[in-house]
C-alpha atoms as a PDB file:
ATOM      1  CA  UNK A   1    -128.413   5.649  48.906  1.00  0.00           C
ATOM      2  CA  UNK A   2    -130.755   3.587  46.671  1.00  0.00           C
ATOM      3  CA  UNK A   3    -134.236   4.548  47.127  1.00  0.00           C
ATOM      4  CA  UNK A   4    -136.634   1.868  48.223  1.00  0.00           C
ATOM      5  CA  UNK A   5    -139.201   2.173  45.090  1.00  0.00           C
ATOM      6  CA  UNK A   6    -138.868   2.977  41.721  1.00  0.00           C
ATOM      7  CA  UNK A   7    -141.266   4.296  39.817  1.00  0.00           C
ATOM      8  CA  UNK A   8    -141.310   3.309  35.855  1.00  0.00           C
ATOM      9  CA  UNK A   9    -142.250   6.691  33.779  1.00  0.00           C
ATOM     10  CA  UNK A  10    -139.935   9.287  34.078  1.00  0.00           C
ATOM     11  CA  UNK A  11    -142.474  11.860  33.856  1.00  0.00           C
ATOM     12  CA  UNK A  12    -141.759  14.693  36.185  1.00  0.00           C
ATOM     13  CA  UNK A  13    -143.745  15.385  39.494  1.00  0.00           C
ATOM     14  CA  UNK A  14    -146.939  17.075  39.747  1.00  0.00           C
ATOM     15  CA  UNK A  15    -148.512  18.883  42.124  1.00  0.00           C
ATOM     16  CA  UNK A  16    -150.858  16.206  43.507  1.00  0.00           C
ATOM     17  CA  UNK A  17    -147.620  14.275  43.849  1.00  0.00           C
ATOM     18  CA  UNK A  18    -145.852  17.063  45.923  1.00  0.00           C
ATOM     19  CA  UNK A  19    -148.762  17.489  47.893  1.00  0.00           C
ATOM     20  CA  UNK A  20    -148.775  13.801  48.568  1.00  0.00           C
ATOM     21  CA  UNK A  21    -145.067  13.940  49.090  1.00  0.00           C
ATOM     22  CA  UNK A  22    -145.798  16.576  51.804  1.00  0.00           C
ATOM     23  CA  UNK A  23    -148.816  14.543  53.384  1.00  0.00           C
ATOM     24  CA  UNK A  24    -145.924  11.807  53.739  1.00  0.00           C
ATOM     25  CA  UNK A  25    -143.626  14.344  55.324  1.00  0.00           C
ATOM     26  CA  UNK A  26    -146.188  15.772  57.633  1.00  0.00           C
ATOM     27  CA  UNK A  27    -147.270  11.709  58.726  1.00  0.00           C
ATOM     28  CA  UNK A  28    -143.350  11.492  59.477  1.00  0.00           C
ATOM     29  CA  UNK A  29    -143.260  14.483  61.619  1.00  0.00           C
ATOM     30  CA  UNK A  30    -146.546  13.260  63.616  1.00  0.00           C
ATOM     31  CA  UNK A  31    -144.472   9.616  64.092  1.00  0.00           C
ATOM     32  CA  UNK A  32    -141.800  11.446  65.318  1.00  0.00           C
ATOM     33  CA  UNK A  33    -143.712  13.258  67.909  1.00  0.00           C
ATOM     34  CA  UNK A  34    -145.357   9.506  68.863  1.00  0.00           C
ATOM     35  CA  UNK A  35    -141.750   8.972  69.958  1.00  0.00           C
ATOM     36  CA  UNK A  36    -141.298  11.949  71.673  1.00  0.00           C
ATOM     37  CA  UNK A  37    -144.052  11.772  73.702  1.00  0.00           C
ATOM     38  CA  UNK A  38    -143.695   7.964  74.400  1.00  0.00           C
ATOM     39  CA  UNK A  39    -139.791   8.616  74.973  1.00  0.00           C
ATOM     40  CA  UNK A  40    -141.463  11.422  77.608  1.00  0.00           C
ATOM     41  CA  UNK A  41    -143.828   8.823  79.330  1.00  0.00           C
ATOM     42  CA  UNK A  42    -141.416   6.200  79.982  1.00  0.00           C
ATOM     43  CA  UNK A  43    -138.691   8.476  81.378  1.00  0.00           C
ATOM     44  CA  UNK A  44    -141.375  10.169  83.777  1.00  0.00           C
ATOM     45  CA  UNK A  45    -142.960   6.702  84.615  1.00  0.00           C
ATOM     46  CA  UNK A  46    -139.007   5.552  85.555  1.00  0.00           C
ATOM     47  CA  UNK A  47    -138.231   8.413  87.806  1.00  0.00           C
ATOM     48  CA  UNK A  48    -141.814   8.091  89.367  1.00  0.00           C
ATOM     49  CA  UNK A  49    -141.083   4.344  90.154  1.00  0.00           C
ATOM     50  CA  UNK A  50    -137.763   5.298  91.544  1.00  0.00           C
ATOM     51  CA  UNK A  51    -138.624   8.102  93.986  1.00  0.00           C
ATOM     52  CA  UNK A  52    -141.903   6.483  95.447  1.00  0.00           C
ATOM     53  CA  UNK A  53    -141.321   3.263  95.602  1.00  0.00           C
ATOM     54  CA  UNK A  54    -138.631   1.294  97.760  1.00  0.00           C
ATOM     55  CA  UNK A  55    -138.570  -2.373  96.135  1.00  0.00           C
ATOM     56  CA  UNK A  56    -135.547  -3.007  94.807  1.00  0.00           C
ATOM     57  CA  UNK A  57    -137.082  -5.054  91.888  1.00  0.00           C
ATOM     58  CA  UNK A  58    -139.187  -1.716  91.045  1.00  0.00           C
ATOM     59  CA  UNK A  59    -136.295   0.514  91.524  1.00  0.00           C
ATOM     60  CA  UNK A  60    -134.526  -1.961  89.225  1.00  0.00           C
ATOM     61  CA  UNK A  61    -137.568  -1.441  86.343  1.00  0.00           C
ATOM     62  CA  UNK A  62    -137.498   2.501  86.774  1.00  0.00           C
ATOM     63  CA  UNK A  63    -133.861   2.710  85.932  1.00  0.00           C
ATOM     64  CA  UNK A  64    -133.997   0.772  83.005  1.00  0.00           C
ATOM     65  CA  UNK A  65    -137.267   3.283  81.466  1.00  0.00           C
ATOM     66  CA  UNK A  66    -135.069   5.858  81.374  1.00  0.00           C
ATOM     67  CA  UNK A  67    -132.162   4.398  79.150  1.00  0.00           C
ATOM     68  CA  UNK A  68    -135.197   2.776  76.926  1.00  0.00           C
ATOM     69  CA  UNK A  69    -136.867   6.346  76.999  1.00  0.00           C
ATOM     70  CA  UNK A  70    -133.819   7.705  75.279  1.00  0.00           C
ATOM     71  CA  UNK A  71    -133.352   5.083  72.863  1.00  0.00           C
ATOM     72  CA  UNK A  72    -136.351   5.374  71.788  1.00  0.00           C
ATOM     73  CA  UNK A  73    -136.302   8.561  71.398  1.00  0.00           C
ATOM     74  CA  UNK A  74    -133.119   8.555  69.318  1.00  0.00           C
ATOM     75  CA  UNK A  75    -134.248   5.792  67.288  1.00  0.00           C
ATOM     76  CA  UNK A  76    -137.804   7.906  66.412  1.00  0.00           C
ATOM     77  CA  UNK A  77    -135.434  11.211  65.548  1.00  0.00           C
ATOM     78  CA  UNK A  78    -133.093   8.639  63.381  1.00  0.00           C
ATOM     79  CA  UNK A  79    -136.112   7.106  61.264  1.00  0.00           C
ATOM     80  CA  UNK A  80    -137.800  10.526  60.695  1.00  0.00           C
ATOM     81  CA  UNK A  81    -134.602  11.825  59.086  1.00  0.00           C
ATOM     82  CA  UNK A  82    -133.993   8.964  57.027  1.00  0.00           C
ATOM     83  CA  UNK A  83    -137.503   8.640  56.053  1.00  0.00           C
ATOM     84  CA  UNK A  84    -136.774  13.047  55.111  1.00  0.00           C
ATOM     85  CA  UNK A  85    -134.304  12.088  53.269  1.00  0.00           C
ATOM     86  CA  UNK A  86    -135.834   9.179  51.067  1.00  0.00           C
ATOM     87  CA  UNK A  87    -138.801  11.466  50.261  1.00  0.00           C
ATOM     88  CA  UNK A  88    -136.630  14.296  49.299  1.00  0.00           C
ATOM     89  CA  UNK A  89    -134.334  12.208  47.403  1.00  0.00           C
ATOM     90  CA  UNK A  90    -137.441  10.524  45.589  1.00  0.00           C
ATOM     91  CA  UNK A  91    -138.958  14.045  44.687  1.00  0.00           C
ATOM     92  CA  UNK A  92    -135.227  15.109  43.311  1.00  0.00           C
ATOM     93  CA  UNK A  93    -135.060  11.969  41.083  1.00  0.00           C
ATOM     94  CA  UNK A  94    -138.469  12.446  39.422  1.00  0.00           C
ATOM     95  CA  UNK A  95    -138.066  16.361  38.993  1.00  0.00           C
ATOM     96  CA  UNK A  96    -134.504  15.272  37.036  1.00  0.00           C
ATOM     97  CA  UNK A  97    -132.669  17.358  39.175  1.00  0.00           C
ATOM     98  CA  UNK A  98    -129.748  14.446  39.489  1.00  0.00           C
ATOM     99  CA  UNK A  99    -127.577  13.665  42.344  1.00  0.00           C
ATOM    100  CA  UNK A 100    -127.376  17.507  43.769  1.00  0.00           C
ATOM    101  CA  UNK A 101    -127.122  17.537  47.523  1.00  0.00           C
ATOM    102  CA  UNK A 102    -130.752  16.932  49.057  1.00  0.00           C
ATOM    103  CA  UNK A 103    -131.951  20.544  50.631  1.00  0.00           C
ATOM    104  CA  UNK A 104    -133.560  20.338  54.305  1.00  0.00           C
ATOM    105  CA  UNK A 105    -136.387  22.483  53.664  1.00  0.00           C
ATOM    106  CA  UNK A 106    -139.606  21.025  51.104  1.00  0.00           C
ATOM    107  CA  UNK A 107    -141.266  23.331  49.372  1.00  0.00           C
ATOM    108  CA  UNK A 108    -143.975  22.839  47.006  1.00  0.00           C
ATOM    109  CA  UNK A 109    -144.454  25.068  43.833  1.00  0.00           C
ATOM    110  CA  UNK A 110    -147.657  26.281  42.357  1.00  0.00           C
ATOM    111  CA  UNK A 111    -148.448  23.805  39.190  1.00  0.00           C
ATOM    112  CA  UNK A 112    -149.076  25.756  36.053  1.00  0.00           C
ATOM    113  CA  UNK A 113    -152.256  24.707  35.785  1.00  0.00           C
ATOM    114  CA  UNK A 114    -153.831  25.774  39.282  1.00  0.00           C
END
């Protein structure tokens, strides 16, 4: 996967930079639950419209908020991971750690000189 930046010195990460690489994981995780709880919405508002209303054409509308609801939903899961996955892969690059496999869990180390 080619990352979508490239940054010119090949100076390795420091902490302000993992810190900001966690700020941009934590923004992620906060889009992610945007889609969750948008995802939640429209399947509630689609089951609401089909239980209390008996229009055909509304009937119609709630049935297709619940096969958006979980689209969106999957694409908010699918763009937080791949999003992950860039940051990680980013942070890997710059620390010259090469092409190893890209671990699921960030942590950020103490900088010598804190």
């Amino acid at each position: 996967m080619e990352l979508p930046w490239k940054k010119t010195d090949s100076e390795p990460l420091t902490f302000r930079d993992h810190l900001a690489a966690s700020r941009t994981i934590f923004a992620s995780e906060r889009t992610l639950l945007a889609y969750m709880r948008t995802s939640l919405t429209m399947t509630i508002v689609g089951i609401t419209l089909i239980k209390l209303f008996n229009e055909l054409l509304i009937q119609i509308i709630g049935w297709m908020c619940i096969p958006t609801a979980i689209g969106l939903f999957i694409i908010g899961f699918v763009r937080h991971k791949q999003r992950k996955v860039v940051i990680l892969m980013e942070e890997q690059h710059r620390n010259g750690s090469g092409d190893k496999k890209v671990t699921k869990r960030f942590t950020v180390k103490a900088h010598p000189e804190f």
